[in-house]
C-alpha atoms as a PDB file:
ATOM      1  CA  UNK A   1       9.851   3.820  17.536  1.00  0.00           C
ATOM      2  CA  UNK A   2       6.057   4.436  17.334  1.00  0.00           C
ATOM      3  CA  UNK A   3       6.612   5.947  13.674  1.00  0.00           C
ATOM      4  CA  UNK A   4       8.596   2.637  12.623  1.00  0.00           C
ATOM      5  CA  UNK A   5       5.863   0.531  14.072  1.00  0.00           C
ATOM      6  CA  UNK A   6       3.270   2.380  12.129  1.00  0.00           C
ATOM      7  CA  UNK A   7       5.198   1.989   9.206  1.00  0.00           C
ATOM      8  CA  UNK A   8       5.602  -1.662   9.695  1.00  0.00           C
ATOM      9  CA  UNK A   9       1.956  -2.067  10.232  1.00  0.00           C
ATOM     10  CA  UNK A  10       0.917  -0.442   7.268  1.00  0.00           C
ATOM     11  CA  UNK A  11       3.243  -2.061   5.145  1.00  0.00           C
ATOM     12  CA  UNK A  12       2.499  -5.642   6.265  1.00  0.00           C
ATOM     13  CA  UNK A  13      -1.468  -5.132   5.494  1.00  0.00           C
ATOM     14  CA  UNK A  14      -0.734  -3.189   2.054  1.00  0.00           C
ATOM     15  CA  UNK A  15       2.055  -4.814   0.331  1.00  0.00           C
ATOM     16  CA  UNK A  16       1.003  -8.682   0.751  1.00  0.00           C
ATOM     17  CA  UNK A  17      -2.511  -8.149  -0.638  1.00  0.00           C
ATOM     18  CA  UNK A  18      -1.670  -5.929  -3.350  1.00  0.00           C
ATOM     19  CA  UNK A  19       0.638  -8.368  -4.311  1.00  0.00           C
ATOM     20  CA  UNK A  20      -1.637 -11.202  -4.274  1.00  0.00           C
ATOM     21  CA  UNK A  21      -4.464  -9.126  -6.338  1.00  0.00           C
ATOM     22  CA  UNK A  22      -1.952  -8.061  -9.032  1.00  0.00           C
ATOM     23  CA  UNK A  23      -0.854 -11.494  -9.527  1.00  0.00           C
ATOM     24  CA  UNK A  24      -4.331 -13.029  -9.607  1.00  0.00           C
ATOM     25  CA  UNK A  25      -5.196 -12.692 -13.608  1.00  0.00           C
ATOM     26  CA  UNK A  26      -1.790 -13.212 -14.543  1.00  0.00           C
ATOM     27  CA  UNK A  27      -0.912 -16.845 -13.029  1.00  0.00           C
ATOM     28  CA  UNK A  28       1.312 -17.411 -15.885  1.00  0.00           C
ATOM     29  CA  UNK A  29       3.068 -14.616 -16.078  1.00  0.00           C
ATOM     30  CA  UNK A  30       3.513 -13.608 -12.693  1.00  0.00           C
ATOM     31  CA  UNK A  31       7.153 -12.985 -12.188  1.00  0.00           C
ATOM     32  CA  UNK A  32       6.238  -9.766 -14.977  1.00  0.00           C
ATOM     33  CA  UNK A  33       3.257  -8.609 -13.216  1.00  0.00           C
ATOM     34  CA  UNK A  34       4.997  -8.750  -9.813  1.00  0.00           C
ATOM     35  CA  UNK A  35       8.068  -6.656 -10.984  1.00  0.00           C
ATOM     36  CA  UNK A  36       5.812  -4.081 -12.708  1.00  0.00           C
ATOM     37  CA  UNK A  37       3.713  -3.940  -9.774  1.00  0.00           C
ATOM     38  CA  UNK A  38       7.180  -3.528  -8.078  1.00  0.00           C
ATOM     39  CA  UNK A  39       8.070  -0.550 -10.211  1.00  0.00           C
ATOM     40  CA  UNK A  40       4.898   0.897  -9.873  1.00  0.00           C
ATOM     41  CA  UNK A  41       4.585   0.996  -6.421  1.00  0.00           C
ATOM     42  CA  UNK A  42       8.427   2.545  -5.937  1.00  0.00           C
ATOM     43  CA  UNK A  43       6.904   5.416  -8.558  1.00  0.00           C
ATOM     44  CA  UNK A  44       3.933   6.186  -6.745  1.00  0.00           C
ATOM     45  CA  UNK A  45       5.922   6.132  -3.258  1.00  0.00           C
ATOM     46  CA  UNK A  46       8.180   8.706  -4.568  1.00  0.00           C
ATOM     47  CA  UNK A  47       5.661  10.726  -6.423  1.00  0.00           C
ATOM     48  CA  UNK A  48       4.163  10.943  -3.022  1.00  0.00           C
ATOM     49  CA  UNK A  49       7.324  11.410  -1.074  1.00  0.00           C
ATOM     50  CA  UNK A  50       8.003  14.558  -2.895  1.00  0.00           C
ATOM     51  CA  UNK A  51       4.364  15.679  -2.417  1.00  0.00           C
ATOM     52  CA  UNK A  52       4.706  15.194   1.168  1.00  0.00           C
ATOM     53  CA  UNK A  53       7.803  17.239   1.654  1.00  0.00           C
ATOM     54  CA  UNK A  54       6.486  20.201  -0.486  1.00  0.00           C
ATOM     55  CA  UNK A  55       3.526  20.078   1.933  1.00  0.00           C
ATOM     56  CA  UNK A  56       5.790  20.687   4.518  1.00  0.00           C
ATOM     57  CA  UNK A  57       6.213  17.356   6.251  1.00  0.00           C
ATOM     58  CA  UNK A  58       9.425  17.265   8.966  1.00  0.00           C
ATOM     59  CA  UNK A  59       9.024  15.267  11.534  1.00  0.00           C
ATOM     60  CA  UNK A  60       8.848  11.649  11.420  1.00  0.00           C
ATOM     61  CA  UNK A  61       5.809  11.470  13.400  1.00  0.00           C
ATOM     62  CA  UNK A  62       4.237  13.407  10.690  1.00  0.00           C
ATOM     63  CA  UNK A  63       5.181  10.114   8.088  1.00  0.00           C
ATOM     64  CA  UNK A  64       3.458   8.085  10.522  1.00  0.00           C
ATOM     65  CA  UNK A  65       0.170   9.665  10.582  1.00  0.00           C
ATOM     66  CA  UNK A  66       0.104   9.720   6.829  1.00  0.00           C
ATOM     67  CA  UNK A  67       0.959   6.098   6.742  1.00  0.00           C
ATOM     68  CA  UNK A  68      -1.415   5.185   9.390  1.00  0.00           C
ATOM     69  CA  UNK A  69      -4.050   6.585   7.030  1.00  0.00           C
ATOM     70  CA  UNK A  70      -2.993   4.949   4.421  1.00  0.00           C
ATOM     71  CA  UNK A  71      -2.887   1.433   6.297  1.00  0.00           C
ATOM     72  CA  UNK A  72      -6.918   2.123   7.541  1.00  0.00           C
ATOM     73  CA  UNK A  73      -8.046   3.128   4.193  1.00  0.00           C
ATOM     74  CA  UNK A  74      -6.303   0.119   2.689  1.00  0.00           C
ATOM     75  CA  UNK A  75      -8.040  -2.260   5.521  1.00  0.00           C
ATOM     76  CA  UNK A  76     -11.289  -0.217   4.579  1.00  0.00           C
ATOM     77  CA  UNK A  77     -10.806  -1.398   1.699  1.00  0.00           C
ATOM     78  CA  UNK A  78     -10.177  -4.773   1.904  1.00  0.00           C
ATOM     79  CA  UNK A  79     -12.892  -5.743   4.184  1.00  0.00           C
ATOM     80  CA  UNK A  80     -15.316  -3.566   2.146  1.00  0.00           C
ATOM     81  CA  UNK A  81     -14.226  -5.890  -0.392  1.00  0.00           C
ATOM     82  CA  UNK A  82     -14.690  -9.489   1.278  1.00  0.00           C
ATOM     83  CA  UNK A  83     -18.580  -8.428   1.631  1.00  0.00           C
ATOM     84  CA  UNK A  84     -19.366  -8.219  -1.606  1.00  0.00           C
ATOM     85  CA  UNK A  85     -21.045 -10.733  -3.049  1.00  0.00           C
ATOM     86  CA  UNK A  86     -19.305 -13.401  -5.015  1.00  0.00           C
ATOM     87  CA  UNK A  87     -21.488 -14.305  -8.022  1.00  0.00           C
ATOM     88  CA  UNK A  88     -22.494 -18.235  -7.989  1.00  0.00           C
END
């Protein structure tokens, strides 16, 4: 259950802002930029799925530490990105 919540977790703060960031230029076309980013991200995933298991990944509480990792680097990321400064 703690793996699942981890997962959860990380998926809730990635997904919704990359979302929102890949659809920000593109207003207009949207529904295009949201499926590629769609297609995109299920490449990557399994690009790194298969990485993972050649590395020897087989428990599922080894999953969770890589995608707790993943979840503080992407909040590292976002607040690192709210302090810049916007120009006026």
């Amino acid at each position: 259950m703690l793996g699942q919540l981890l997962m959860i977790l990380g998926n809730g703060i990635a997904l919704p802002c990359a979302q929102a960031m890949v659809m920000l230029p593109y207003k207009k076309q949207a529904g295009a930029a949201g499926a590629l980013s769609g297609g995109g991200q299920m490449i990557v995933s399994s690009i790194v799925s298969m990485s993972l298991v050649q590395l020897g990944l087989s428990q599922p509480w080894h999953l969770s530490v890589v995608i707790a990792a993943f979840a503080v680097i992407t909040l590292s990321n976002v607040i690192r990105g709210f302090k810049v400064a916007q120009p006026a």
